[in-house]
PDB file of N, CA and C in Angstrom:
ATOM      1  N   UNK A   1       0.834  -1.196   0.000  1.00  0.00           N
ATOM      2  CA  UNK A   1       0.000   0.000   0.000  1.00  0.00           C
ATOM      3  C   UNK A   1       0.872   1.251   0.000  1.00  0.00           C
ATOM      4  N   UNK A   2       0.460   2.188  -0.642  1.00  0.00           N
ATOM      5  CA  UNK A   2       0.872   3.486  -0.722  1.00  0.00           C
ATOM      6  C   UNK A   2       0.952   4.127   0.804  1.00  0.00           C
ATOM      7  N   UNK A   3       2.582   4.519   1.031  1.00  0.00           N
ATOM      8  CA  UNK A   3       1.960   5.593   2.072  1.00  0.00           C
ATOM      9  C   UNK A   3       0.649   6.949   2.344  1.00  0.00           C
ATOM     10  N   UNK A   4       1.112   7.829   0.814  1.00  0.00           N
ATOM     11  CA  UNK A   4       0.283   8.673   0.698  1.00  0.00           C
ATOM     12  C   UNK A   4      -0.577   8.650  -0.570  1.00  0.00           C
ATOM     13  N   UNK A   5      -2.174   8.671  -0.315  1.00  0.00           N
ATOM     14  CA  UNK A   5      -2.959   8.690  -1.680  1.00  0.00           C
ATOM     15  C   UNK A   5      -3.482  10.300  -2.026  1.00  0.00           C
ATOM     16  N   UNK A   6      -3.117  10.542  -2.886  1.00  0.00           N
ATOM     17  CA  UNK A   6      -3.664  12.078  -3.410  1.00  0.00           C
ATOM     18  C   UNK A   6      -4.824  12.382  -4.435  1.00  0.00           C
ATOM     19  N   UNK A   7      -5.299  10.908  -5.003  1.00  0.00           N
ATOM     20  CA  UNK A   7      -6.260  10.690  -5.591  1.00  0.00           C
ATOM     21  C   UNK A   7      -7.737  11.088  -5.282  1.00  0.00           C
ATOM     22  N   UNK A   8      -8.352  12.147  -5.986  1.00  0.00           N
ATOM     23  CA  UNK A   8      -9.160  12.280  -5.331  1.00  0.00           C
ATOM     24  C   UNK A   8      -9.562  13.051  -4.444  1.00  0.00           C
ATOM     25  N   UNK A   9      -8.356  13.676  -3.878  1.00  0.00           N
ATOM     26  CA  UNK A   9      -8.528  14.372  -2.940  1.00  0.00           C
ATOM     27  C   UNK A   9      -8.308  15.956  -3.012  1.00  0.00           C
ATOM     28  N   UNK A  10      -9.244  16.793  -1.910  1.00  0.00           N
ATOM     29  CA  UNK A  10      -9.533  18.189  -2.070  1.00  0.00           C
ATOM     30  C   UNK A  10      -8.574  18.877  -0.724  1.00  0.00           C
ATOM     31  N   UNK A  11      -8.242  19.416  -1.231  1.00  0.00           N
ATOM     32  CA  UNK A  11      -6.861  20.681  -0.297  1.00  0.00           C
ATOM     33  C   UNK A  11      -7.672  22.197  -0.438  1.00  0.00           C
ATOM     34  N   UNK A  12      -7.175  22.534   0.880  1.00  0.00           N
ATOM     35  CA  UNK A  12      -7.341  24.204   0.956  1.00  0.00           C
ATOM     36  C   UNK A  12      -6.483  24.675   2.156  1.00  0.00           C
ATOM     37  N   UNK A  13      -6.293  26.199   1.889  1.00  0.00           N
ATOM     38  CA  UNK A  13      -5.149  26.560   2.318  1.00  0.00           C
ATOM     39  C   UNK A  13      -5.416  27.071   3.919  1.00  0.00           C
ATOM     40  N   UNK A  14      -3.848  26.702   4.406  1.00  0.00           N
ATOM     41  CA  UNK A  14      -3.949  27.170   5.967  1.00  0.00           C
ATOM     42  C   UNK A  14      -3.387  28.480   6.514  1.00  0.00           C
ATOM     43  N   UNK A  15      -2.634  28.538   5.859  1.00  0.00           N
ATOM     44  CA  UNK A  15      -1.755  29.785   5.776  1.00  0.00           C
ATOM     45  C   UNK A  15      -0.772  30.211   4.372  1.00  0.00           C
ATOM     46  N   UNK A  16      -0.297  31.362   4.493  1.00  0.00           N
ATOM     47  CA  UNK A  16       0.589  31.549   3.117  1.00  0.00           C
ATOM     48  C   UNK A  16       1.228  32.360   3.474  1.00  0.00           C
ATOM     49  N   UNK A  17       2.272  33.249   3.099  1.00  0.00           N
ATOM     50  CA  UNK A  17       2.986  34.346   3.153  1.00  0.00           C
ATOM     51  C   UNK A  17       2.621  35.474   2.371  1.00  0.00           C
ATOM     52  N   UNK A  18       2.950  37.007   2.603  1.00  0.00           N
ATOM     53  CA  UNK A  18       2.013  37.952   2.062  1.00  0.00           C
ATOM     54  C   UNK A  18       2.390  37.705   0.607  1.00  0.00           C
ATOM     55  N   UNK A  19       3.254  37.349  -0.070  1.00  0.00           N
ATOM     56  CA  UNK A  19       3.702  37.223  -1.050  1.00  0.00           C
ATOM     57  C   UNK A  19       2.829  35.879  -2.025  1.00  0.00           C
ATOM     58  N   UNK A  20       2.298  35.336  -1.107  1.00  0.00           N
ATOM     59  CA  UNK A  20       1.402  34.454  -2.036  1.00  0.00           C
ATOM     60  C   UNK A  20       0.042  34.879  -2.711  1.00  0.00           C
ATOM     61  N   UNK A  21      -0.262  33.750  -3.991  1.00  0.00           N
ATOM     62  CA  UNK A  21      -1.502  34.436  -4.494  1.00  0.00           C
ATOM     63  C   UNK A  21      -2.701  33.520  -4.152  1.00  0.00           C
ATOM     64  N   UNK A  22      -2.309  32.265  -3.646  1.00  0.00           N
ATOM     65  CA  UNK A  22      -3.764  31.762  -3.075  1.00  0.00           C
ATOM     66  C   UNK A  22      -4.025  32.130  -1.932  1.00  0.00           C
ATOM     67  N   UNK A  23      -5.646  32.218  -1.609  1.00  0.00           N
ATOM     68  CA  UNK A  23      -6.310  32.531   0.097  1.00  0.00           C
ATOM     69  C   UNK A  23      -7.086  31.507   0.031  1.00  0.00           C
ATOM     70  N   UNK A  24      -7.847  31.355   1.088  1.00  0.00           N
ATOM     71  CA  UNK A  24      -8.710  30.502   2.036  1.00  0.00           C
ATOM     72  C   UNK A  24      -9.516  29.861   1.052  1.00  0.00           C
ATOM     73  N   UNK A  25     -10.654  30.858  -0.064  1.00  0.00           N
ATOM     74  CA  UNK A  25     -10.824  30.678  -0.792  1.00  0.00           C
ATOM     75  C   UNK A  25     -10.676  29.740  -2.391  1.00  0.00           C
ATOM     76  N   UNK A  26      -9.614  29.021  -2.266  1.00  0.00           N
ATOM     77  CA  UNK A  26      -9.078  28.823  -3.156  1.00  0.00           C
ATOM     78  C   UNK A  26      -8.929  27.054  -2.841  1.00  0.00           C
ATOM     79  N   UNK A  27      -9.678  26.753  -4.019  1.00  0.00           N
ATOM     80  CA  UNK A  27      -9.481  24.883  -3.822  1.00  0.00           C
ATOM     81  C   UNK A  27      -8.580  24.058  -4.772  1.00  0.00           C
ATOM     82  N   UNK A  28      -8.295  23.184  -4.048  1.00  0.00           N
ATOM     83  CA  UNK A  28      -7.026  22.370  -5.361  1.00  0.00           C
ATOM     84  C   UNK A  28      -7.695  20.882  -4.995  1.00  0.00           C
ATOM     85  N   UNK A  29      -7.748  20.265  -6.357  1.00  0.00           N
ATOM     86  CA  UNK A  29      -8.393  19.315  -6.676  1.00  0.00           C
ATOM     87  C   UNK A  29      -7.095  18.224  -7.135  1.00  0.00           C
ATOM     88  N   UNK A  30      -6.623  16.771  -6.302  1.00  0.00           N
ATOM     89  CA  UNK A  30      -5.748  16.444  -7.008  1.00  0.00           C
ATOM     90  C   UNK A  30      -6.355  15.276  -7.841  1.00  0.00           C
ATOM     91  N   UNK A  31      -5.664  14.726  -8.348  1.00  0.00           N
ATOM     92  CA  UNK A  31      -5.469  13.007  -8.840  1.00  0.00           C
ATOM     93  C   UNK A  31      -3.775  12.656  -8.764  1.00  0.00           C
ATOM     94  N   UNK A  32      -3.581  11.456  -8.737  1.00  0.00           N
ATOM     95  CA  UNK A  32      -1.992  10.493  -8.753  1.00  0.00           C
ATOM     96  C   UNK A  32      -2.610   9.412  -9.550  1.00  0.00           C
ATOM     97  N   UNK A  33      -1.131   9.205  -9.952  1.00  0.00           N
ATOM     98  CA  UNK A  33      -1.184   7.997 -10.772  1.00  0.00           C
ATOM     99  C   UNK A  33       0.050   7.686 -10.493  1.00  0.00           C
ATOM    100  N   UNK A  34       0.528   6.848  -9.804  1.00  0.00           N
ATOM    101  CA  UNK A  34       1.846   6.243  -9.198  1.00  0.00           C
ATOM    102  C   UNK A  34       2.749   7.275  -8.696  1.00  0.00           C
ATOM    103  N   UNK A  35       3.527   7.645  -9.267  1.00  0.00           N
ATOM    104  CA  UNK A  35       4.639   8.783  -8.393  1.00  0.00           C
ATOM    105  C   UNK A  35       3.859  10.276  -9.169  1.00  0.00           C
ATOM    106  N   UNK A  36       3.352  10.397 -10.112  1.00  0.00           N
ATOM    107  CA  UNK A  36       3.038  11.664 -11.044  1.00  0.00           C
ATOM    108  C   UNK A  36       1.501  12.180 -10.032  1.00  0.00           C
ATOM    109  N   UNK A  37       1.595  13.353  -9.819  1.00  0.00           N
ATOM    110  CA  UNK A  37       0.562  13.795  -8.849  1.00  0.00           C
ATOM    111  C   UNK A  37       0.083  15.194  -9.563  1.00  0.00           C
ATOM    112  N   UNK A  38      -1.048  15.212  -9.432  1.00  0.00           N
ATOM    113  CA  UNK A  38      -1.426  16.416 -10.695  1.00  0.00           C
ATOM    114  C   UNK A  38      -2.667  17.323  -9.627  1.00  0.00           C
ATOM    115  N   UNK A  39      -3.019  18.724  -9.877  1.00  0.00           N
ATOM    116  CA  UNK A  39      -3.541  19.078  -9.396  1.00  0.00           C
ATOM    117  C   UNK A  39      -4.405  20.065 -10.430  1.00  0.00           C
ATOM    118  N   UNK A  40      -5.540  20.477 -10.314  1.00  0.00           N
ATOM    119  CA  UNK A  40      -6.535  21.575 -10.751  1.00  0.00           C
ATOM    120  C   UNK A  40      -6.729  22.309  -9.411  1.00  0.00           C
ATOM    121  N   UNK A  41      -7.039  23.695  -9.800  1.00  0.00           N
ATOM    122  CA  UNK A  41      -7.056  25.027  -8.477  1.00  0.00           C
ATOM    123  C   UNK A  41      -7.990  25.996  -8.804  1.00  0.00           C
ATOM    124  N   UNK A  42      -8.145  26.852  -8.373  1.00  0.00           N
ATOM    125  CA  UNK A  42      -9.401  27.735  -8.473  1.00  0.00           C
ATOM    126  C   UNK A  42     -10.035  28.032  -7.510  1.00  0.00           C
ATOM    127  N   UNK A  43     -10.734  29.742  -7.431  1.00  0.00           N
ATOM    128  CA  UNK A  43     -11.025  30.063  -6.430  1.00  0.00           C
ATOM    129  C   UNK A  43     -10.547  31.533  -5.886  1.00  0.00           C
ATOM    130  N   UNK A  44     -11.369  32.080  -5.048  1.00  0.00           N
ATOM    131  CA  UNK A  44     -10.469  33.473  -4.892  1.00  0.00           C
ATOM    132  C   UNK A  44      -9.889  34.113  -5.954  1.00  0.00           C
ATOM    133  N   UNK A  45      -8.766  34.605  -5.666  1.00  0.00           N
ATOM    134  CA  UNK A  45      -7.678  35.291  -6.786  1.00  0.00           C
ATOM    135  C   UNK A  45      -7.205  34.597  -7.812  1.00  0.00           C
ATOM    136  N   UNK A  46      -7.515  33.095  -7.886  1.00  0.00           N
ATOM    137  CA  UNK A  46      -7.099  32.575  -9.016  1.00  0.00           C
ATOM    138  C   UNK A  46      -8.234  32.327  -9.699  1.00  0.00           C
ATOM    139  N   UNK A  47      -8.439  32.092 -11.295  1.00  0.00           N
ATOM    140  CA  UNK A  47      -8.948  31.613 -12.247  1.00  0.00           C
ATOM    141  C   UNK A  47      -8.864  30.043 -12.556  1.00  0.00           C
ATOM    142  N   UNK A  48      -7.986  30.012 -12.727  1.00  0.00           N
ATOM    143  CA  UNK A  48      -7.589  28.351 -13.263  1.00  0.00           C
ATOM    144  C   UNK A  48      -5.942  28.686 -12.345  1.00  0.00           C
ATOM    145  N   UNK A  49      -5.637  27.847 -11.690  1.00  0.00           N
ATOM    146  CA  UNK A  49      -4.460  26.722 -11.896  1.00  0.00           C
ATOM    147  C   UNK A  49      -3.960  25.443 -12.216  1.00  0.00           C
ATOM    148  N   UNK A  50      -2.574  24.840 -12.003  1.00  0.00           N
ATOM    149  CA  UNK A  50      -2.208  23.956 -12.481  1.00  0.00           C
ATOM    150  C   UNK A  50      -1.335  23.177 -11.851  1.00  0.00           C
ATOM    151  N   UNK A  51      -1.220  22.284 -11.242  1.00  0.00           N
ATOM    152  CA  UNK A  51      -0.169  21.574 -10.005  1.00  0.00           C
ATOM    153  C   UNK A  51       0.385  20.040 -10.844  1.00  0.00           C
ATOM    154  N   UNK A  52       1.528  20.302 -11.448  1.00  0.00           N
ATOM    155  CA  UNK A  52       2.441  18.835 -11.942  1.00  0.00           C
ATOM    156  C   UNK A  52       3.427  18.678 -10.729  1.00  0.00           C
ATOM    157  N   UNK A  53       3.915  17.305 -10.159  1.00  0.00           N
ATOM    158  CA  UNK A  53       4.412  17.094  -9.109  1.00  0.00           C
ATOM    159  C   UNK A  53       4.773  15.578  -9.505  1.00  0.00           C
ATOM    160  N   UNK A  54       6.019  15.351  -8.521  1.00  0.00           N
ATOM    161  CA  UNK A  54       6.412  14.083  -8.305  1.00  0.00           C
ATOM    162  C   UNK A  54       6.618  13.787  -6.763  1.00  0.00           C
ATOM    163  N   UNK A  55       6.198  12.453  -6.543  1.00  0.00           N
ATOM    164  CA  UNK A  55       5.741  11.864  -5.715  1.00  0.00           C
ATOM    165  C   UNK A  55       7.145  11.246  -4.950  1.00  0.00           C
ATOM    166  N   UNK A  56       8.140  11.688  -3.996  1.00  0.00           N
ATOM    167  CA  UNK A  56       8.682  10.702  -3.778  1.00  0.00           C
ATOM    168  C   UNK A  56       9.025  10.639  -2.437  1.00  0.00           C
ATOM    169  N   UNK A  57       8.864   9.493  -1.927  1.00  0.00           N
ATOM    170  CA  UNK A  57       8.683   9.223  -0.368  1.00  0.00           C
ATOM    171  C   UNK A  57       7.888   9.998   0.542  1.00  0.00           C
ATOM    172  N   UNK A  58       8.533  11.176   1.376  1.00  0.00           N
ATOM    173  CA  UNK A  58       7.483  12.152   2.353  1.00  0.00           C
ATOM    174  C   UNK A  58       7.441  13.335   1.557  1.00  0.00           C
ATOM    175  N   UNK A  59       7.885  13.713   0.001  1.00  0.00           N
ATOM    176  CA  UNK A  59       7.585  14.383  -0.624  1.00  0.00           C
ATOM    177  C   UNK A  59       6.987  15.160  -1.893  1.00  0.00           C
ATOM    178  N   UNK A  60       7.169  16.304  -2.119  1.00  0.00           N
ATOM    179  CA  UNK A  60       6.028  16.705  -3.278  1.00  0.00           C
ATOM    180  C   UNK A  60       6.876  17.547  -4.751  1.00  0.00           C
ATOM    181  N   UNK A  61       7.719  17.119  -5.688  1.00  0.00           N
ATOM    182  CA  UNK A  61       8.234  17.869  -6.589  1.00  0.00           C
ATOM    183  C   UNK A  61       7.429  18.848  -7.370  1.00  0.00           C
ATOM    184  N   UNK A  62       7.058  20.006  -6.839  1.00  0.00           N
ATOM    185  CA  UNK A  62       5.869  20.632  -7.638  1.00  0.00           C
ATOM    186  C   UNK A  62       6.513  21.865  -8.677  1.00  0.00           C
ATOM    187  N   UNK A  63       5.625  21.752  -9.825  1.00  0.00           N
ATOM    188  CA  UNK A  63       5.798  23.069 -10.623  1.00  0.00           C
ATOM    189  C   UNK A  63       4.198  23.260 -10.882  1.00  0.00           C
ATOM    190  N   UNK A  64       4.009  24.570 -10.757  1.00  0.00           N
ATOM    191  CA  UNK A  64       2.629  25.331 -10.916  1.00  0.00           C
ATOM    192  C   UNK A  64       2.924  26.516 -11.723  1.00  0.00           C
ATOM    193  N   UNK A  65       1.746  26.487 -12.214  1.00  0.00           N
ATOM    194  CA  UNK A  65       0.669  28.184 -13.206  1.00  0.00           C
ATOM    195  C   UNK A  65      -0.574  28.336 -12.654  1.00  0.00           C
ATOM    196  N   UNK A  66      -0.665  29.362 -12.928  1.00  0.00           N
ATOM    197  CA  UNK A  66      -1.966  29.866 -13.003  1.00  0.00           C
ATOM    198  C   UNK A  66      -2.741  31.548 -13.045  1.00  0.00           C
ATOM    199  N   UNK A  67      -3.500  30.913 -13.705  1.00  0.00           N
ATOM    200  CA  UNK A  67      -4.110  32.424 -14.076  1.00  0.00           C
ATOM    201  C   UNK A  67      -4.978  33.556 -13.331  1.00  0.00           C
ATOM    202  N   UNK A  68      -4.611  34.583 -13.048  1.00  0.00           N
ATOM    203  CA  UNK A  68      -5.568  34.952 -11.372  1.00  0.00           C
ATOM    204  C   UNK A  68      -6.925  35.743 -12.572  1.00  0.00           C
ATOM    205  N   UNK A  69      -7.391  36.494 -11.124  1.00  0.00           N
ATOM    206  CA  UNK A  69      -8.344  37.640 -11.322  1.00  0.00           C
ATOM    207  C   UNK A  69      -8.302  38.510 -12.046  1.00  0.00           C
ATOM    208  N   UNK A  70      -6.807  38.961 -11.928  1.00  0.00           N
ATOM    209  CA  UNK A  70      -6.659  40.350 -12.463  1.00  0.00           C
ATOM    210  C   UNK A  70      -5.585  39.988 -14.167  1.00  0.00           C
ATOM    211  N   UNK A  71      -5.938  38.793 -14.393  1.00  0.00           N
ATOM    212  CA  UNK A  71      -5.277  38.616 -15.421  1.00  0.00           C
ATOM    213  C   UNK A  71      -3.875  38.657 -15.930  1.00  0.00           C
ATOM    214  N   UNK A  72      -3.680  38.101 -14.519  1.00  0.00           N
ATOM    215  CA  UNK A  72      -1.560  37.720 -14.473  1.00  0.00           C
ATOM    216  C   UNK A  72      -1.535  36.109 -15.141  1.00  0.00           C
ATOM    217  N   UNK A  73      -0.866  36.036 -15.758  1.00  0.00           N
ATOM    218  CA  UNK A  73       0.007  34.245 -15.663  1.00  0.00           C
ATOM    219  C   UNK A  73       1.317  34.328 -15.281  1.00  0.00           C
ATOM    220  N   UNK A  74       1.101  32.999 -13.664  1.00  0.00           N
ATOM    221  CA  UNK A  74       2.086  33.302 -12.872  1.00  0.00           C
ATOM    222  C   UNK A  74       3.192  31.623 -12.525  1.00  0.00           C
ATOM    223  N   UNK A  75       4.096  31.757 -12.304  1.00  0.00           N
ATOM    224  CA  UNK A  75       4.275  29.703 -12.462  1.00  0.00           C
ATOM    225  C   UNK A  75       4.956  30.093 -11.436  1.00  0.00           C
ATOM    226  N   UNK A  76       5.632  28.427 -10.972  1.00  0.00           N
ATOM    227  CA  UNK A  76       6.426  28.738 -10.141  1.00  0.00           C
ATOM    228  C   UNK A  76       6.901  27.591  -9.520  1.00  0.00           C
ATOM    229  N   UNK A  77       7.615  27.351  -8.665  1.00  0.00           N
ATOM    230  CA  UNK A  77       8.316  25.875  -8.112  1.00  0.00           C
ATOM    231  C   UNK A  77       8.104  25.568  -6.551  1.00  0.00           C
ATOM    232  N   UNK A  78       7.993  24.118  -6.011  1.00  0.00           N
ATOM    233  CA  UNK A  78       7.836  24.007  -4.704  1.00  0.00           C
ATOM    234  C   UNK A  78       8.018  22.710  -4.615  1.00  0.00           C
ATOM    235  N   UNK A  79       8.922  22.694  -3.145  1.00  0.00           N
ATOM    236  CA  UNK A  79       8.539  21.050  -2.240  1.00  0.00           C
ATOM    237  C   UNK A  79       7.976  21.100  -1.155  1.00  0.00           C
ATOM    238  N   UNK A  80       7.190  20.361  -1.163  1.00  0.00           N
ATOM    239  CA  UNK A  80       5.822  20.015  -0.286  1.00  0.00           C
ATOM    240  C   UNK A  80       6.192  19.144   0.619  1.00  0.00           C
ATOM    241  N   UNK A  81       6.763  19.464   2.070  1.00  0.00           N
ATOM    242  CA  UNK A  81       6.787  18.456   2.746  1.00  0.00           C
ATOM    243  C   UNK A  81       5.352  17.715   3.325  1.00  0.00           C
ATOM    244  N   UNK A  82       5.312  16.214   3.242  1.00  0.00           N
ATOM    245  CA  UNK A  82       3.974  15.655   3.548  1.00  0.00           C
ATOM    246  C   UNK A  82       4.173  15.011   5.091  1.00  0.00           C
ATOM    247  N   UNK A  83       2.899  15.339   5.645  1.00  0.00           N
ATOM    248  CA  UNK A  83       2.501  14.494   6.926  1.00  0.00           C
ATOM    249  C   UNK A  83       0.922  13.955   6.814  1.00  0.00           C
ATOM    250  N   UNK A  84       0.948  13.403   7.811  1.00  0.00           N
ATOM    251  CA  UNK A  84      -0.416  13.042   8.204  1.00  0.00           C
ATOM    252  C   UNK A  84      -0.520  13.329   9.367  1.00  0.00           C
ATOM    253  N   UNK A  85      -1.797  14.160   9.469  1.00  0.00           N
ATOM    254  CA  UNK A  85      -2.400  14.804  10.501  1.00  0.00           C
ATOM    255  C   UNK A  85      -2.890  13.674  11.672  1.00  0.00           C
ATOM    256  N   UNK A  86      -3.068  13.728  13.357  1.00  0.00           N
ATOM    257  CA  UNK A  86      -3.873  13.138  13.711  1.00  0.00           C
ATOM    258  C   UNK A  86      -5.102  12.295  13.613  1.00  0.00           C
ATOM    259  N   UNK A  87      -5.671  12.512  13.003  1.00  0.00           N
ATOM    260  CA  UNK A  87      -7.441  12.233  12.301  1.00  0.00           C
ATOM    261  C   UNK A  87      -7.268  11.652  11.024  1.00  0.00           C
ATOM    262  N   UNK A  88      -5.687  11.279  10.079  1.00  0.00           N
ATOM    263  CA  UNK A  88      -5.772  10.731   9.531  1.00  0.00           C
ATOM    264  C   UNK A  88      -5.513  11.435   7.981  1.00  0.00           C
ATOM    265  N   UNK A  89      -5.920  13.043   7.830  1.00  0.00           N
ATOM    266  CA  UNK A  89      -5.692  14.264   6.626  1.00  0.00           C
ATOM    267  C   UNK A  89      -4.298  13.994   6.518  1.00  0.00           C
ATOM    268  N   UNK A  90      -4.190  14.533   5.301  1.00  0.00           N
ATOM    269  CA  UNK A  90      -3.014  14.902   4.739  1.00  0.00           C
ATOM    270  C   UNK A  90      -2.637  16.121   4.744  1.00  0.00           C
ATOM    271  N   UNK A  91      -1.331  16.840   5.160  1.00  0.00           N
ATOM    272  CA  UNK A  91      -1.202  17.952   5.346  1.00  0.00           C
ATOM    273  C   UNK A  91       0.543  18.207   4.558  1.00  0.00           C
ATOM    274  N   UNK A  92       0.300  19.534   3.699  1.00  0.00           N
ATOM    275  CA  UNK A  92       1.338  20.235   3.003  1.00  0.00           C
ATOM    276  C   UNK A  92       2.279  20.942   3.766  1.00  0.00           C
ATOM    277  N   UNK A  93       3.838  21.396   3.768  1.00  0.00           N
ATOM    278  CA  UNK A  93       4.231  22.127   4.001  1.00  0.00           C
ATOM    279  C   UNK A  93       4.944  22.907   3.099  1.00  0.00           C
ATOM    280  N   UNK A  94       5.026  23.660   2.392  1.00  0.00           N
ATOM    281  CA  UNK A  94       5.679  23.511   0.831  1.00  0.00           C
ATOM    282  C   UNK A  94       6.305  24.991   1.119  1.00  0.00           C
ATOM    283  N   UNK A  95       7.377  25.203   0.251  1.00  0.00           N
ATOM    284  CA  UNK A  95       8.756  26.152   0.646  1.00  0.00           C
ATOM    285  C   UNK A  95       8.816  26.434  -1.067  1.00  0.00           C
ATOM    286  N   UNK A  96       8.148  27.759  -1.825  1.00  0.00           N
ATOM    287  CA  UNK A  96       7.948  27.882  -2.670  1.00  0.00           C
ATOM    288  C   UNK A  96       8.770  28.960  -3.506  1.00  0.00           C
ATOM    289  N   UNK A  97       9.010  29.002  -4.475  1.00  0.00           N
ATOM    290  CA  UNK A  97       9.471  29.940  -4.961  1.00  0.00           C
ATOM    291  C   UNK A  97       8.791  30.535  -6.872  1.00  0.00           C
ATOM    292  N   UNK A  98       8.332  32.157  -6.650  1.00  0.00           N
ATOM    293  CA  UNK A  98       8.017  32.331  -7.928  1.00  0.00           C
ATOM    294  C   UNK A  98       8.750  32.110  -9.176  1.00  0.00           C
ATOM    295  N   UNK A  99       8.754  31.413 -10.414  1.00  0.00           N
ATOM    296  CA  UNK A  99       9.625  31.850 -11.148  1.00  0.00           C
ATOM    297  C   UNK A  99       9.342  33.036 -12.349  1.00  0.00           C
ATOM    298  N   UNK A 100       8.033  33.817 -11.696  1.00  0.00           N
ATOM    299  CA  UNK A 100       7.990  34.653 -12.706  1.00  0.00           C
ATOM    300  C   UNK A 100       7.734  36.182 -11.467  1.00  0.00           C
ATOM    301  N   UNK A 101       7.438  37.255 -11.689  1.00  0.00           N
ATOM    302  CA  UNK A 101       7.656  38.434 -10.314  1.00  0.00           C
ATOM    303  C   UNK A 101       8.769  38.391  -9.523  1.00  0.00           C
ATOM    304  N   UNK A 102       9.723  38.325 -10.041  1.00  0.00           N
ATOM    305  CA  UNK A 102      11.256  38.624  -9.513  1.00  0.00           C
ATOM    306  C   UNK A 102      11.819  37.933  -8.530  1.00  0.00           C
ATOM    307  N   UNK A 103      11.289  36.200  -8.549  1.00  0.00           N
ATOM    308  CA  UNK A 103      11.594  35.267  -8.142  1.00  0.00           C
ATOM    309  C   UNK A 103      11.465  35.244  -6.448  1.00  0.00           C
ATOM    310  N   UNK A 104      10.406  36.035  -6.157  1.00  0.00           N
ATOM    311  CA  UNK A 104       9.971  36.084  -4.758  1.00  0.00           C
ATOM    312  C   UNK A 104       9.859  34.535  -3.992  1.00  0.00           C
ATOM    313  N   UNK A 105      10.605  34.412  -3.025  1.00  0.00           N
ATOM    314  CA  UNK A 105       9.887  32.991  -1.924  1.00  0.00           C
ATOM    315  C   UNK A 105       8.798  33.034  -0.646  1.00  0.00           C
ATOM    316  N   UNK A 106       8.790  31.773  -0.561  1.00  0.00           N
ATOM    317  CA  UNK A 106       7.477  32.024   0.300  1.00  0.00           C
ATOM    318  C   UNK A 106       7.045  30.507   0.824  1.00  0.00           C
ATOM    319  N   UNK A 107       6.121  30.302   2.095  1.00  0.00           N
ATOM    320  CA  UNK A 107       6.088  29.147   2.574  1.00  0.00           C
ATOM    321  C   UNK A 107       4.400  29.388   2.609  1.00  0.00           C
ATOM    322  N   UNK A 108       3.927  27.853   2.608  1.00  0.00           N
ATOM    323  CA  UNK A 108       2.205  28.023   3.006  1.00  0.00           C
ATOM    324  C   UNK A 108       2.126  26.797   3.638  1.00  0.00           C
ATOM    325  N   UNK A 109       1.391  26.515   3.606  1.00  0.00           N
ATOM    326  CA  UNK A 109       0.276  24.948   4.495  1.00  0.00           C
ATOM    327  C   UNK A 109      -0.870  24.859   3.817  1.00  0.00           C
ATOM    328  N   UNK A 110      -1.218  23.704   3.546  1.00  0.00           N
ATOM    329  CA  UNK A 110      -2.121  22.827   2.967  1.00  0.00           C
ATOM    330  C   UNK A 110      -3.243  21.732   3.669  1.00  0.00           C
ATOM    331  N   UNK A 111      -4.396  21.936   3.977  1.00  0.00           N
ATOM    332  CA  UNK A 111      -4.573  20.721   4.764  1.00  0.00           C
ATOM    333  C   UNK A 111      -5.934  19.925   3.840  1.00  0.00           C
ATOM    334  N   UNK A 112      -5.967  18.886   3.574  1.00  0.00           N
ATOM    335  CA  UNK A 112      -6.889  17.831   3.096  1.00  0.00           C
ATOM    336  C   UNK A 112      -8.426  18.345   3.858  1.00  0.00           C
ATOM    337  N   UNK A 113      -9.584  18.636   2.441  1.00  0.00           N
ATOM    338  CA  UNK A 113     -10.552  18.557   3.210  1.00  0.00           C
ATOM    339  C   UNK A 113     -11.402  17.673   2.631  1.00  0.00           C
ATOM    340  N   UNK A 114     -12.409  17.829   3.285  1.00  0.00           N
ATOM    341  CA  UNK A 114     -13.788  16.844   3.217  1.00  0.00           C
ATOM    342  C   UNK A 114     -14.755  17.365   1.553  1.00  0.00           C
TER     343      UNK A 114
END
């Protein structure tokens, strides 16, 4: 059995840094298919996003886009450290960096919802 399943499953955010563009608002929809972990986003300030990732051991190889409100396209890079929460959720810690707005960094949290 898989340690972590991402299939299926709905994330929203716990915190971010002022420098981030998702809020509370904002849902990410994943699917996996063995180590390849993919995400859809939307919500709040974003329009559409986009989450490609690799899966390996307690972690998350992510590259993201996405298109906000005000009509930016924005990408960018992250590793997602993974836990599991008490109750059994899956929870993000991810240490991000823009690669487009002058390569700003930034940390958020992720937690699995219902």
């Amino acid at each position: 059995m898989k340690k972590f399943d991402f299939n299926n499953k709905r994330f929203a955010l716990i915190q971010n840094s002022d420098n981030g563009q998702v809020n509370t608002e904002t849902i990410f929809n994943y699917k996996q298919d063995d180590n390849l972990v993919t995400a859809d986003y939307f919500g709040g300030s974003i329009k559409y996003g986009k989450i490609i990732a690799e899966l390996k051991d307690d972690q998350l190889n992510m590259l993201y886009q996405c298109f906000t409100t005000d009509n930016q396209l924005k990408a960018g890079k992250a590793l997602a450290q993974i836990e599991l929460t008490e109750n059994g959720k899956i929870k993000l810690s991810l240490n991000w960096q823009w690669l487009t707005d002058g390569n700003d960094k930034g940390i958020s949290e992720y937690i699995e919802i219902d």
